[in-house]
PDB file of N, CA and C in Angstrom:
ATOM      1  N   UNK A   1     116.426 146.798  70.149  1.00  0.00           N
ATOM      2  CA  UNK A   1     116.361 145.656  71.043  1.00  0.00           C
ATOM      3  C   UNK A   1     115.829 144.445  70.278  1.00  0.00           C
ATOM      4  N   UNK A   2     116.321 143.074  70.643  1.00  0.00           N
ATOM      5  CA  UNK A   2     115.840 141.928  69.644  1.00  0.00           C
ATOM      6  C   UNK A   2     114.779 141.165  70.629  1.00  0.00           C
ATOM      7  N   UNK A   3     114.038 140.755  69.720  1.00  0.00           N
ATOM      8  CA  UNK A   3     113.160 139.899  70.497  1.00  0.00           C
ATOM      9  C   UNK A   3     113.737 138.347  71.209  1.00  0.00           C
ATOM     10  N   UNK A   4     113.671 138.161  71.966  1.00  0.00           N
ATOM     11  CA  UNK A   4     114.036 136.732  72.764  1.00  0.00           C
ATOM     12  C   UNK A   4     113.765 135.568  72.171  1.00  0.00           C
ATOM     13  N   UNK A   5     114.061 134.845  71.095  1.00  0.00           N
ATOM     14  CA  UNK A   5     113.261 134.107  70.330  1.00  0.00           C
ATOM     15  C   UNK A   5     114.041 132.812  71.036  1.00  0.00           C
ATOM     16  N   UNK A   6     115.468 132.268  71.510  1.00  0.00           N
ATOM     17  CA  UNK A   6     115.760 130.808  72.056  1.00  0.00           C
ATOM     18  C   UNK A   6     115.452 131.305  73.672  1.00  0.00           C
ATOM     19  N   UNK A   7     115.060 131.034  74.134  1.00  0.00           N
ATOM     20  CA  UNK A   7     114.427 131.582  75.300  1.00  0.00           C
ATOM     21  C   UNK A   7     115.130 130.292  76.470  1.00  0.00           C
ATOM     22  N   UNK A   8     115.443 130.404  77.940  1.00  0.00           N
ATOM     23  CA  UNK A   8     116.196 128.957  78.561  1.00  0.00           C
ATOM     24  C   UNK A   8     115.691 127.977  78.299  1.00  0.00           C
ATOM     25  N   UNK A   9     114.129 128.292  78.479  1.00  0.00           N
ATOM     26  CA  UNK A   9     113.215 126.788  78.646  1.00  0.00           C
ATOM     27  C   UNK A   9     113.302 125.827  77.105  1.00  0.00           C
ATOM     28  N   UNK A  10     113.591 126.829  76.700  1.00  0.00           N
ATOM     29  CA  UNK A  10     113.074 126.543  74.966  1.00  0.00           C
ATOM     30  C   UNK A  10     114.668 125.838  74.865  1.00  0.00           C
ATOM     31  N   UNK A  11     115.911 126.576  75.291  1.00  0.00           N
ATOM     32  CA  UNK A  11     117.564 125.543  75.280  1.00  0.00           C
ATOM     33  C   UNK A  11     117.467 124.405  76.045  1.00  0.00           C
ATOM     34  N   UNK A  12     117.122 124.474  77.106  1.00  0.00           N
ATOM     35  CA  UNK A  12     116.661 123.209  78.158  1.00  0.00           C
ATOM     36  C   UNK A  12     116.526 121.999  77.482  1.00  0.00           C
ATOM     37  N   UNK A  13     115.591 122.357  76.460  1.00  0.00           N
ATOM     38  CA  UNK A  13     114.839 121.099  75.773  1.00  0.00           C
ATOM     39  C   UNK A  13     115.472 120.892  74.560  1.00  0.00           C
ATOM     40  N   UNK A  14     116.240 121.871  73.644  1.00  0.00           N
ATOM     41  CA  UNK A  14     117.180 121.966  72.814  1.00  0.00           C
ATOM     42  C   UNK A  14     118.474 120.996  72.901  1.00  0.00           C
ATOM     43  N   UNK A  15     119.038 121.684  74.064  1.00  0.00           N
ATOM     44  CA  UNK A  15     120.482 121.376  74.379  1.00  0.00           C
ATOM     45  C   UNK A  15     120.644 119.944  74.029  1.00  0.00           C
ATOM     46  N   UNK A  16     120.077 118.525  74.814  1.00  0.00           N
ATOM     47  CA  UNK A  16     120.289 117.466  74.612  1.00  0.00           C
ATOM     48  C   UNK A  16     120.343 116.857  73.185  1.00  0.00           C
ATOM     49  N   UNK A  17     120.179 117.311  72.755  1.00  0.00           N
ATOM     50  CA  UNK A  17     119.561 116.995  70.989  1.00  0.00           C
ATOM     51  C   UNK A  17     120.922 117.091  70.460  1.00  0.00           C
ATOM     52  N   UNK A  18     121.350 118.377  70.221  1.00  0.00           N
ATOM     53  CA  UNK A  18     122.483 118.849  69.787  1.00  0.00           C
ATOM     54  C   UNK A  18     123.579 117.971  70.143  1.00  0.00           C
ATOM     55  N   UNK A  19     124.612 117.777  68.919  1.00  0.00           N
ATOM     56  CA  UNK A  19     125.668 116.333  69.324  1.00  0.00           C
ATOM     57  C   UNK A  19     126.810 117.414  69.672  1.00  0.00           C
ATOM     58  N   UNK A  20     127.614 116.605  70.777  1.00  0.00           N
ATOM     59  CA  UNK A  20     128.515 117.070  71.713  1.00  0.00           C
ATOM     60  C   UNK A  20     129.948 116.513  70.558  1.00  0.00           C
ATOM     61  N   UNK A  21     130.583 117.223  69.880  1.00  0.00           N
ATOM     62  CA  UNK A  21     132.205 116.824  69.347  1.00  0.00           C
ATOM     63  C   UNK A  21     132.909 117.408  70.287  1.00  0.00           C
ATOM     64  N   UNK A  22     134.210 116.634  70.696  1.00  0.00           N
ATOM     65  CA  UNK A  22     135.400 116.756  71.515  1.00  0.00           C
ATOM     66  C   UNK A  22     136.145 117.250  70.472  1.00  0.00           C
ATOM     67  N   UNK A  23     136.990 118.547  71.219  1.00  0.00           N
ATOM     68  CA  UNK A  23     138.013 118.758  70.912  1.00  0.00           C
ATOM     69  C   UNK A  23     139.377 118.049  70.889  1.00  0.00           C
ATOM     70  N   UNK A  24     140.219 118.256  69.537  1.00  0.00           N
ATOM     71  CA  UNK A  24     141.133 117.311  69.496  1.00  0.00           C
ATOM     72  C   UNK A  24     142.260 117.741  70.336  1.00  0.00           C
ATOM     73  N   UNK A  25     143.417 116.899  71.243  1.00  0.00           N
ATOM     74  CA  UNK A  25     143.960 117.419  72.257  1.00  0.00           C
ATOM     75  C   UNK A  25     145.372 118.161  71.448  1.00  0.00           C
ATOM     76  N   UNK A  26     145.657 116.848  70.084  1.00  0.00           N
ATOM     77  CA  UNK A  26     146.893 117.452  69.529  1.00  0.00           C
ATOM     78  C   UNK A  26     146.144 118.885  68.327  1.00  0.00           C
ATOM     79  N   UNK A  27     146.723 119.896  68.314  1.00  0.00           N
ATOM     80  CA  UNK A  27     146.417 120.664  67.181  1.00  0.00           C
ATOM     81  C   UNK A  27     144.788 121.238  67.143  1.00  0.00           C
ATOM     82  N   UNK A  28     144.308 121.639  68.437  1.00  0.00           N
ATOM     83  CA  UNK A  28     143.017 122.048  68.757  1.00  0.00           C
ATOM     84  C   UNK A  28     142.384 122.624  67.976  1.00  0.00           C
ATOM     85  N   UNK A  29     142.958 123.852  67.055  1.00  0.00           N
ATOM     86  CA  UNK A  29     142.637 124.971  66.760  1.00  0.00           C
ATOM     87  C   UNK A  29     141.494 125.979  67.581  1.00  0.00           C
ATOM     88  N   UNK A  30     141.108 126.654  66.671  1.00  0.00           N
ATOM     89  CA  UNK A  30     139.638 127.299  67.147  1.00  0.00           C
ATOM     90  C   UNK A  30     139.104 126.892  67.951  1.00  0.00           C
ATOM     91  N   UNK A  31     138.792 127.726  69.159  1.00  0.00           N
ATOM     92  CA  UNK A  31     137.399 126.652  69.650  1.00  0.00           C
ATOM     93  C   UNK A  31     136.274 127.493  69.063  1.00  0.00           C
ATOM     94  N   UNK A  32     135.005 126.142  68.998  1.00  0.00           N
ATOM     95  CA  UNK A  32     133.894 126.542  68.278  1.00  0.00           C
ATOM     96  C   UNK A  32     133.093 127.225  68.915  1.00  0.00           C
ATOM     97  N   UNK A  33     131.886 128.331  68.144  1.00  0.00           N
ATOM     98  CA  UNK A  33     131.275 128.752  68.650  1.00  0.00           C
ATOM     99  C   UNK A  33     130.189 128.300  69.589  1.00  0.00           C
ATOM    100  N   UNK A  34     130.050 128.769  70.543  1.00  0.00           N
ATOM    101  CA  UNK A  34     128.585 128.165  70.935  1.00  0.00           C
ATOM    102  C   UNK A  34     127.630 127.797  70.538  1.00  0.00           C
ATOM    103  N   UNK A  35     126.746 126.485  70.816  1.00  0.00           N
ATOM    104  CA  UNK A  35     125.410 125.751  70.068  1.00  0.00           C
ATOM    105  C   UNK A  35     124.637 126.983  70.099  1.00  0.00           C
ATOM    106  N   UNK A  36     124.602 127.248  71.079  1.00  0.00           N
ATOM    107  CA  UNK A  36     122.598 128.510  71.817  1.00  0.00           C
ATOM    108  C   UNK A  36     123.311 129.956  71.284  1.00  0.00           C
ATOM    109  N   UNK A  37     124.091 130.181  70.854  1.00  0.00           N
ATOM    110  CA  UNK A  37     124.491 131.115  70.117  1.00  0.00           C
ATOM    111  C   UNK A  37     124.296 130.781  68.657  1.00  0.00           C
ATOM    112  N   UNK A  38     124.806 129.541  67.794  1.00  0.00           N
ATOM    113  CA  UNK A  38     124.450 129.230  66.613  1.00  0.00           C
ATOM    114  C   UNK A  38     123.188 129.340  66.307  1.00  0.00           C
ATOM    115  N   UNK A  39     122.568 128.645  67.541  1.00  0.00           N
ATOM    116  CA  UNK A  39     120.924 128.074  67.050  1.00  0.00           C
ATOM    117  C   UNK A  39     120.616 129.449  67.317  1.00  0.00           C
ATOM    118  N   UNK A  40     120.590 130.611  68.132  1.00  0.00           N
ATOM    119  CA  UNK A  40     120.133 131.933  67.762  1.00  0.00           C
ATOM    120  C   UNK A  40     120.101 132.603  66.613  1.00  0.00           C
ATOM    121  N   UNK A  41     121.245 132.319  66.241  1.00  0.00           N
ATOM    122  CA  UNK A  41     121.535 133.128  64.597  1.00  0.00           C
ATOM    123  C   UNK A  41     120.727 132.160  63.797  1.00  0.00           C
ATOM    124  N   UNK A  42     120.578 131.061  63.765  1.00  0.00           N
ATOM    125  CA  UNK A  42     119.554 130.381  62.661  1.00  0.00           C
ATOM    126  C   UNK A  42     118.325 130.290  62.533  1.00  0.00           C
ATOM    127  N   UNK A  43     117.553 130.431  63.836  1.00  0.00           N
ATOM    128  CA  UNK A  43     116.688 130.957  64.337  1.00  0.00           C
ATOM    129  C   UNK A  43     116.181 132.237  63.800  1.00  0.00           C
ATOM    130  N   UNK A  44     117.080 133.343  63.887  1.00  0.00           N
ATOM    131  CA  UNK A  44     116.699 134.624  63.071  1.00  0.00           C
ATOM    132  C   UNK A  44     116.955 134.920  61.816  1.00  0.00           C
ATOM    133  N   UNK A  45     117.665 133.863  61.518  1.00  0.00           N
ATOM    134  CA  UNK A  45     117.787 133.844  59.770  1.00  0.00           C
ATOM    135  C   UNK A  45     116.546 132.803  59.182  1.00  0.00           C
ATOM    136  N   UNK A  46     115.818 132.298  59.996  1.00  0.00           N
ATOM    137  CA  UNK A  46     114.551 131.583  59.746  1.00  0.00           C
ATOM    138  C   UNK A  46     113.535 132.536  59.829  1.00  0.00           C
ATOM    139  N   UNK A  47     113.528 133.324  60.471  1.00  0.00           N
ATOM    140  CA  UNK A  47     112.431 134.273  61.131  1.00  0.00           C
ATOM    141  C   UNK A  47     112.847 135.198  59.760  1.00  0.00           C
ATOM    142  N   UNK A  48     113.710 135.959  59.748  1.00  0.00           N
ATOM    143  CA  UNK A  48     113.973 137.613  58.906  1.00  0.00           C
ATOM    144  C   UNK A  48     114.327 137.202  57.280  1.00  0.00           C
ATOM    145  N   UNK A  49     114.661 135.953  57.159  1.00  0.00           N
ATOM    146  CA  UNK A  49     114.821 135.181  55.556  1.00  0.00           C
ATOM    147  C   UNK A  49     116.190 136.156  55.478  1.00  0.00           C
ATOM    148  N   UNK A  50     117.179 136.980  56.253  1.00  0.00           N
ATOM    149  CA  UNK A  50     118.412 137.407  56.024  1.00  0.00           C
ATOM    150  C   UNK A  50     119.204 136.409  54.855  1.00  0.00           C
ATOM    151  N   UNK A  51     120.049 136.480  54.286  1.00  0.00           N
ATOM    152  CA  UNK A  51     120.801 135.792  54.014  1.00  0.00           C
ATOM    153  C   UNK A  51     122.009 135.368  54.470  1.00  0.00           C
ATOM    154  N   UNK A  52     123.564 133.946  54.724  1.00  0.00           N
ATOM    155  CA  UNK A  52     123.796 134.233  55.555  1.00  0.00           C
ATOM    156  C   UNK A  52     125.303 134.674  55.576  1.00  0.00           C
ATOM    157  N   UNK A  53     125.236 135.635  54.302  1.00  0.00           N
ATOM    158  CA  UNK A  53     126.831 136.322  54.476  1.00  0.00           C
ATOM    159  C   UNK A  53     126.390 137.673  54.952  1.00  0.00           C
ATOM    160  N   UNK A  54     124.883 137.839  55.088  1.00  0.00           N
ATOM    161  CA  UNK A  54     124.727 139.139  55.959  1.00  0.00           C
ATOM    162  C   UNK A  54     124.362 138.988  57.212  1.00  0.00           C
ATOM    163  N   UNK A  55     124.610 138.178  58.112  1.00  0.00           N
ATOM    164  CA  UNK A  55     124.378 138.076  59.205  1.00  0.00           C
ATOM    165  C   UNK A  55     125.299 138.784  59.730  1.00  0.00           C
ATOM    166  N   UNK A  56     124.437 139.350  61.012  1.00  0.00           N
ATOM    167  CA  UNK A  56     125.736 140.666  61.832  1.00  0.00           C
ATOM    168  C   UNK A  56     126.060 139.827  62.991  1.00  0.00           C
ATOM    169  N   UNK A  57     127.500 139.511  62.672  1.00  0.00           N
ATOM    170  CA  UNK A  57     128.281 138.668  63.677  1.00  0.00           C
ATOM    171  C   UNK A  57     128.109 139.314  65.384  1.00  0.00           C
ATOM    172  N   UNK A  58     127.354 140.609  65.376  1.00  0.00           N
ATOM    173  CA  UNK A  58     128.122 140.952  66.931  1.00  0.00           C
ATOM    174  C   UNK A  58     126.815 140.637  67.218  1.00  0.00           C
ATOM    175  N   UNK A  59     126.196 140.491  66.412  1.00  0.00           N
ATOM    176  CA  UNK A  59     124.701 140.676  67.018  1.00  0.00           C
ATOM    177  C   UNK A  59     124.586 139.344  67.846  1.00  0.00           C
ATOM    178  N   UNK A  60     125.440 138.451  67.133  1.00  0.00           N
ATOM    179  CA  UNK A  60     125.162 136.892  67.617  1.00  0.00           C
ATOM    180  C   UNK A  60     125.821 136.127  68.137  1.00  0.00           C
ATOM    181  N   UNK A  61     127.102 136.827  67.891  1.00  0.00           N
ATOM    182  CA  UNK A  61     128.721 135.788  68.335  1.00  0.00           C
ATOM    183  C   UNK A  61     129.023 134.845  67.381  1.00  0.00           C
ATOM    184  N   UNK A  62     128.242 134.707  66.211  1.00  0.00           N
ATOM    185  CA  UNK A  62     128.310 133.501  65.166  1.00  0.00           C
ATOM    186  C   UNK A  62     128.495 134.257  63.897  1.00  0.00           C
ATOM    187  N   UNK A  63     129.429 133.757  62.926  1.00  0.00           N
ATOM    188  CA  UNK A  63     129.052 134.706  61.641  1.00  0.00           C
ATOM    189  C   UNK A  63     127.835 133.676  60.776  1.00  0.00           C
ATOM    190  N   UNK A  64     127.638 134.112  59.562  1.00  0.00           N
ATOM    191  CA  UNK A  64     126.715 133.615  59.461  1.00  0.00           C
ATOM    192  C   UNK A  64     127.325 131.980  58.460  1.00  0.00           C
ATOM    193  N   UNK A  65     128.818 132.102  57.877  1.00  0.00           N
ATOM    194  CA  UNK A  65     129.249 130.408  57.561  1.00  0.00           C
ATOM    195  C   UNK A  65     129.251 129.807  58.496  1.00  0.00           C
ATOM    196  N   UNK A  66     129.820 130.139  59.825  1.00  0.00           N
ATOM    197  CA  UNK A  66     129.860 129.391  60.560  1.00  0.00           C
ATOM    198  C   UNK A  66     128.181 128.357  61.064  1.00  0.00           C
ATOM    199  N   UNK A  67     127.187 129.480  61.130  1.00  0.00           N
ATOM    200  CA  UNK A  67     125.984 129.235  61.271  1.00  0.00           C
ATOM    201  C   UNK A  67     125.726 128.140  60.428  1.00  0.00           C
ATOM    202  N   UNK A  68     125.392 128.382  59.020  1.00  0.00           N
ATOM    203  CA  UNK A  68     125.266 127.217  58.050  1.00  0.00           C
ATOM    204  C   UNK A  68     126.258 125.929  58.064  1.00  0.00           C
ATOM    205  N   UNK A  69     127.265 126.817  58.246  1.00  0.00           N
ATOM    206  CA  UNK A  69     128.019 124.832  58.607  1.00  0.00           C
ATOM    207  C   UNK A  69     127.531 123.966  59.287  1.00  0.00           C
ATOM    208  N   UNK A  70     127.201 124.543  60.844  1.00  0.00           N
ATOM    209  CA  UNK A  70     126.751 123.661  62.157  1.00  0.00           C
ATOM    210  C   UNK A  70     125.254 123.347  61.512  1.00  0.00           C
ATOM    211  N   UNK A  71     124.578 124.403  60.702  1.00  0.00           N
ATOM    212  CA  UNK A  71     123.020 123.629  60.402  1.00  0.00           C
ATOM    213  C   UNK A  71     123.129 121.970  59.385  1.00  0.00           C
ATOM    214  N   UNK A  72     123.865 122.893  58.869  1.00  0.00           N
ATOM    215  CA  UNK A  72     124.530 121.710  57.467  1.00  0.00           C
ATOM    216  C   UNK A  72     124.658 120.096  58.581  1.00  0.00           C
ATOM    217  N   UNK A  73     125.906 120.036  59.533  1.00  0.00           N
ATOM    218  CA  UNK A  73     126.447 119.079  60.182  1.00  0.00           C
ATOM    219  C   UNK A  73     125.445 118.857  61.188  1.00  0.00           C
ATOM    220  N   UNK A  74     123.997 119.463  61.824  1.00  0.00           N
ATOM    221  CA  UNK A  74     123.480 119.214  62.625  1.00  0.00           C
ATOM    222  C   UNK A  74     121.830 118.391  61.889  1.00  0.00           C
ATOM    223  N   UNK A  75     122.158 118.756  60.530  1.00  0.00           N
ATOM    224  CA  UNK A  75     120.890 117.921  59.554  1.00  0.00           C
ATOM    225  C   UNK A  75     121.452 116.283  59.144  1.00  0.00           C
ATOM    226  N   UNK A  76     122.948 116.634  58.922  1.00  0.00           N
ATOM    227  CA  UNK A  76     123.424 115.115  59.116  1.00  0.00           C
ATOM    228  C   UNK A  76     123.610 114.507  60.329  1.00  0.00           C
ATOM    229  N   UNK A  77     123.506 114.847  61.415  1.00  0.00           N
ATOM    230  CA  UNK A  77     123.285 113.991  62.469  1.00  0.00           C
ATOM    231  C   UNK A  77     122.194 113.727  62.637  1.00  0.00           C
ATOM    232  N   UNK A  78     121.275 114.298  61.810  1.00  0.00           N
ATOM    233  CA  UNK A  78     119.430 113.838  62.338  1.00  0.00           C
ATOM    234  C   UNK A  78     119.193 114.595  63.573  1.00  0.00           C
ATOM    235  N   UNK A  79     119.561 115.775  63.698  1.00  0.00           N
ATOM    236  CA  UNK A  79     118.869 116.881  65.051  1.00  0.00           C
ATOM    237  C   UNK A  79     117.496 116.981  64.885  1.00  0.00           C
ATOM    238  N   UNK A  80     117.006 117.730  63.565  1.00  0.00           N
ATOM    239  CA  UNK A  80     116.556 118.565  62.969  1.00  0.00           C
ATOM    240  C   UNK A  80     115.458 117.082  62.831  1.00  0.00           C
ATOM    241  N   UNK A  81     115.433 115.958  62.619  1.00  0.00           N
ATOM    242  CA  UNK A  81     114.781 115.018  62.282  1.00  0.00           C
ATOM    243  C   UNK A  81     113.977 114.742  63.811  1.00  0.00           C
ATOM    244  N   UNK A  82     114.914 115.071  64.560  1.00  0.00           N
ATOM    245  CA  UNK A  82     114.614 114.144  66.140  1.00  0.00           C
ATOM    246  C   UNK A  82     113.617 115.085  66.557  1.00  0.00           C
ATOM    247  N   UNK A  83     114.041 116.745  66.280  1.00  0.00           N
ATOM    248  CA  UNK A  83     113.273 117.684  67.106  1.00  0.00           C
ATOM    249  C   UNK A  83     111.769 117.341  66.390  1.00  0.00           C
ATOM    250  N   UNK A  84     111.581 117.376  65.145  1.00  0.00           N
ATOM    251  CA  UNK A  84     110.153 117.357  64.596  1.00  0.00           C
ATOM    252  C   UNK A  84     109.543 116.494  64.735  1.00  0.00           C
ATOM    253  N   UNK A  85     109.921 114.805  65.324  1.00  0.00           N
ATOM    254  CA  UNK A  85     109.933 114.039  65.531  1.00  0.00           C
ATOM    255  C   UNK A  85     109.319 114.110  66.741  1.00  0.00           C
ATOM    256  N   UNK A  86     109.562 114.597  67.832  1.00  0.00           N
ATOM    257  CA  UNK A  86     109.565 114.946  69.044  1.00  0.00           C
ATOM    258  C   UNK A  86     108.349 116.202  69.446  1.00  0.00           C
ATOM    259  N   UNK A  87     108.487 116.794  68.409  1.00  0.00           N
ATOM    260  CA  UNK A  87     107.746 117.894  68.223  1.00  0.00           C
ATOM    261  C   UNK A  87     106.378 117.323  67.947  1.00  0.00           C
ATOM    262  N   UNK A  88     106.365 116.654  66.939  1.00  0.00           N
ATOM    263  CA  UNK A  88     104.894 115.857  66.773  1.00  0.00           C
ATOM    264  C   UNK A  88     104.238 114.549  67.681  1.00  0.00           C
ATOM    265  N   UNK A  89     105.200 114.387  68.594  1.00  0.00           N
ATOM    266  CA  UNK A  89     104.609 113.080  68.985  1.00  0.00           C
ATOM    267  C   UNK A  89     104.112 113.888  70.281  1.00  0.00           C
ATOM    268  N   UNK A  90     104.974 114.834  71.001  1.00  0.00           N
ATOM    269  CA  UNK A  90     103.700 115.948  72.100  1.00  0.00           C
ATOM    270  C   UNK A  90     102.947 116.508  71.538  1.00  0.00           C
ATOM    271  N   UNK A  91     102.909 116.797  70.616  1.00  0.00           N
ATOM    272  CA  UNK A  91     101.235 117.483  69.912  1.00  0.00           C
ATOM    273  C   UNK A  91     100.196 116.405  69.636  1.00  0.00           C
ATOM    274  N   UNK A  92     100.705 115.286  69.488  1.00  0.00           N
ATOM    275  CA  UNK A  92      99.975 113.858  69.297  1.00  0.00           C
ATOM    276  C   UNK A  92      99.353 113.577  71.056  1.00  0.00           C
ATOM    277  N   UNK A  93     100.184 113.106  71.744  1.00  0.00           N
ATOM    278  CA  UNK A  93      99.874 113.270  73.342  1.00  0.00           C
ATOM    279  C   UNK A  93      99.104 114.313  73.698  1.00  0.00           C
ATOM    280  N   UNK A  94      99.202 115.537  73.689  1.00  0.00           N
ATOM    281  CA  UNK A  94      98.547 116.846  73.782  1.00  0.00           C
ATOM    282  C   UNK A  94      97.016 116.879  72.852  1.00  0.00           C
ATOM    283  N   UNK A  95      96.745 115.919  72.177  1.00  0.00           N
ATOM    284  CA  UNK A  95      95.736 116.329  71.638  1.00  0.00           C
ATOM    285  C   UNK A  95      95.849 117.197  70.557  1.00  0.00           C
ATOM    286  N   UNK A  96      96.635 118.125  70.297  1.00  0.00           N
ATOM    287  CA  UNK A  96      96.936 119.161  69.169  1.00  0.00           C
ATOM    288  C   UNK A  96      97.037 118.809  67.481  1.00  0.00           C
ATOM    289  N   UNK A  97      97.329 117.679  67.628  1.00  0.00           N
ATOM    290  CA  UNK A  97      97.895 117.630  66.186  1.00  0.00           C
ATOM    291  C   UNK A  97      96.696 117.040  64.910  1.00  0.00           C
ATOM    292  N   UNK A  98      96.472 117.813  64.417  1.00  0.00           N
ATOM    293  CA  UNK A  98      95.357 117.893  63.374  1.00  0.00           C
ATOM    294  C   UNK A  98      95.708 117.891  61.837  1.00  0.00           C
ATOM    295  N   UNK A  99      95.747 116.071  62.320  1.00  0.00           N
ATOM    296  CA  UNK A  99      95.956 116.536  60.082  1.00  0.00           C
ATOM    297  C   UNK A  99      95.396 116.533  59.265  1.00  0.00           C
ATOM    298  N   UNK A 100      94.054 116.921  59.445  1.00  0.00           N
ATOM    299  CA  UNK A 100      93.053 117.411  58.568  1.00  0.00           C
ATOM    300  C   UNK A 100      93.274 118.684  58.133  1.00  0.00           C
ATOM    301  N   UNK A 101      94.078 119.415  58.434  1.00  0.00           N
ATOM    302  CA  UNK A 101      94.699 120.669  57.917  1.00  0.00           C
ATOM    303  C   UNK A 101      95.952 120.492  57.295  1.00  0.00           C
ATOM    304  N   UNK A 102      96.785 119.447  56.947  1.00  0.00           N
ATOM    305  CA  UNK A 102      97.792 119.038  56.260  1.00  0.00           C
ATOM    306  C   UNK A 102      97.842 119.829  55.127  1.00  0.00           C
ATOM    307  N   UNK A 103      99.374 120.112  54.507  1.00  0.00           N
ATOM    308  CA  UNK A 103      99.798 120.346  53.458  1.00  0.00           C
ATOM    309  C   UNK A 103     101.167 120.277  52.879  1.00  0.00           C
ATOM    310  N   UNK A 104     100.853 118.865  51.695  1.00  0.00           N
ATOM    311  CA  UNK A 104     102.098 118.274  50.767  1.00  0.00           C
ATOM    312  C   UNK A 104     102.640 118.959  50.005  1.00  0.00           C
ATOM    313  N   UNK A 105     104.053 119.508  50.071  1.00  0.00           N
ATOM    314  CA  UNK A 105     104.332 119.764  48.945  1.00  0.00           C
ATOM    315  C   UNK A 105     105.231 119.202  48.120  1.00  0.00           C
ATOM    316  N   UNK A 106     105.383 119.343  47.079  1.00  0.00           N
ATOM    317  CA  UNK A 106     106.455 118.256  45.887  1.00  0.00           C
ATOM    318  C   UNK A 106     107.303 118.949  45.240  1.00  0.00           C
ATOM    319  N   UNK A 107     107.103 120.280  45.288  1.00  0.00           N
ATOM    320  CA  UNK A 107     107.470 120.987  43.787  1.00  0.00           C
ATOM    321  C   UNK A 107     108.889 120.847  43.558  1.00  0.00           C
ATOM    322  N   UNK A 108     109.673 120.688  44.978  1.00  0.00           N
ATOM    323  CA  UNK A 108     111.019 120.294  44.530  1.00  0.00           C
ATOM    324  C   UNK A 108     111.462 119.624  43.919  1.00  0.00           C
ATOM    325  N   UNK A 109     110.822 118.330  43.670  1.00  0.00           N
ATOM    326  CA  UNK A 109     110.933 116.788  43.099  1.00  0.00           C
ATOM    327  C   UNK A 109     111.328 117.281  41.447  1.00  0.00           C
ATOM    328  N   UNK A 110     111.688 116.437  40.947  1.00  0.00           N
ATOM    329  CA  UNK A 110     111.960 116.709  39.375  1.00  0.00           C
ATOM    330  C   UNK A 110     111.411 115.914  39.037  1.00  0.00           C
ATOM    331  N   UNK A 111     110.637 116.412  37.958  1.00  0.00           N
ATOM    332  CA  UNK A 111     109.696 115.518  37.121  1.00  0.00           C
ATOM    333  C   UNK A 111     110.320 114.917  36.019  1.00  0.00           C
ATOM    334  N   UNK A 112     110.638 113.181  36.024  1.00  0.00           N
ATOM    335  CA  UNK A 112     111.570 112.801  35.228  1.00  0.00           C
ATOM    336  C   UNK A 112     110.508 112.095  33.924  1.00  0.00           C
ATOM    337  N   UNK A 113     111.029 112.202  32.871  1.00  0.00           N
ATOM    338  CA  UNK A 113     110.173 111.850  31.730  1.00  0.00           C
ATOM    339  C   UNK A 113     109.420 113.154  31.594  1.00  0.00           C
ATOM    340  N   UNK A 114     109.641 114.599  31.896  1.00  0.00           N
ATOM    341  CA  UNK A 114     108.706 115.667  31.745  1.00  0.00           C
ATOM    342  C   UNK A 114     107.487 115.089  32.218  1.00  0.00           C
ATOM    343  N   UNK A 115     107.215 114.809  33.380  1.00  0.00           N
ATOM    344  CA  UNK A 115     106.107 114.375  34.095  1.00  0.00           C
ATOM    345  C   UNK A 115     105.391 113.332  33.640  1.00  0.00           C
ATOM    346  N   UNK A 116     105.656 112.957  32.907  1.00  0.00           N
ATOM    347  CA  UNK A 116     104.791 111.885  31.995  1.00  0.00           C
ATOM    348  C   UNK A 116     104.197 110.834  32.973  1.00  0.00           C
TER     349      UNK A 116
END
């Protein structure tokens, strides 16, 4: 049995975020998978660090390219920007948000001139 991790309340507040593309009328193809099905599978590939040509499609209704595409196309729309965005400004309201416990990291950055 899997644990419930997108839960309604938790899509409720999701759903709007997520950008709505129309299907094209000439030459439709595919229709796409579901958002709250995607965001499930990415969700547990965040949680289990799976990788995502092993994601078990039945488990989710999503395989796992499909998954990374929509994350891919949902970081260029600025989703992913809005939610943390959003995310911090109720923890700000709420009182919660403490950045005296902060932590920067860089290591990705390339150190040009060998750090010099």
């Amino acid at each position: 049995m899997q644990d419930e991790v997108l839960t309604d309340a938790l899509w409720a507040r999701l759903e709007p975020l997520t950008p709505v593309r129309q299907r094209r009328f000439r030459y439709p193809g595919r229709r796409r998978v579901a958002d709250r099905a995607v965001l499930e599978t990415i969700l547990w590939v965040a949680r289990t660090g799976v990788g995502w040509n092993r994601v078990p499609t039945r488990l989710f209704g999503a395989s796992g390219a499909t998954c990374w595409r929509r994350l891919a196309e949902w970081q260029q729309a600025g989703v992913w920007q809005t939610l943390h965005e959003n995310l911090l400004a109720e923890l700000r309201t709420a009182g919660l948000l403490d950045l005296s416990v902060t932590l920067v990291d860089s290591s990705h950055l390339r150190a040009l001139k060998k750090g010099i």
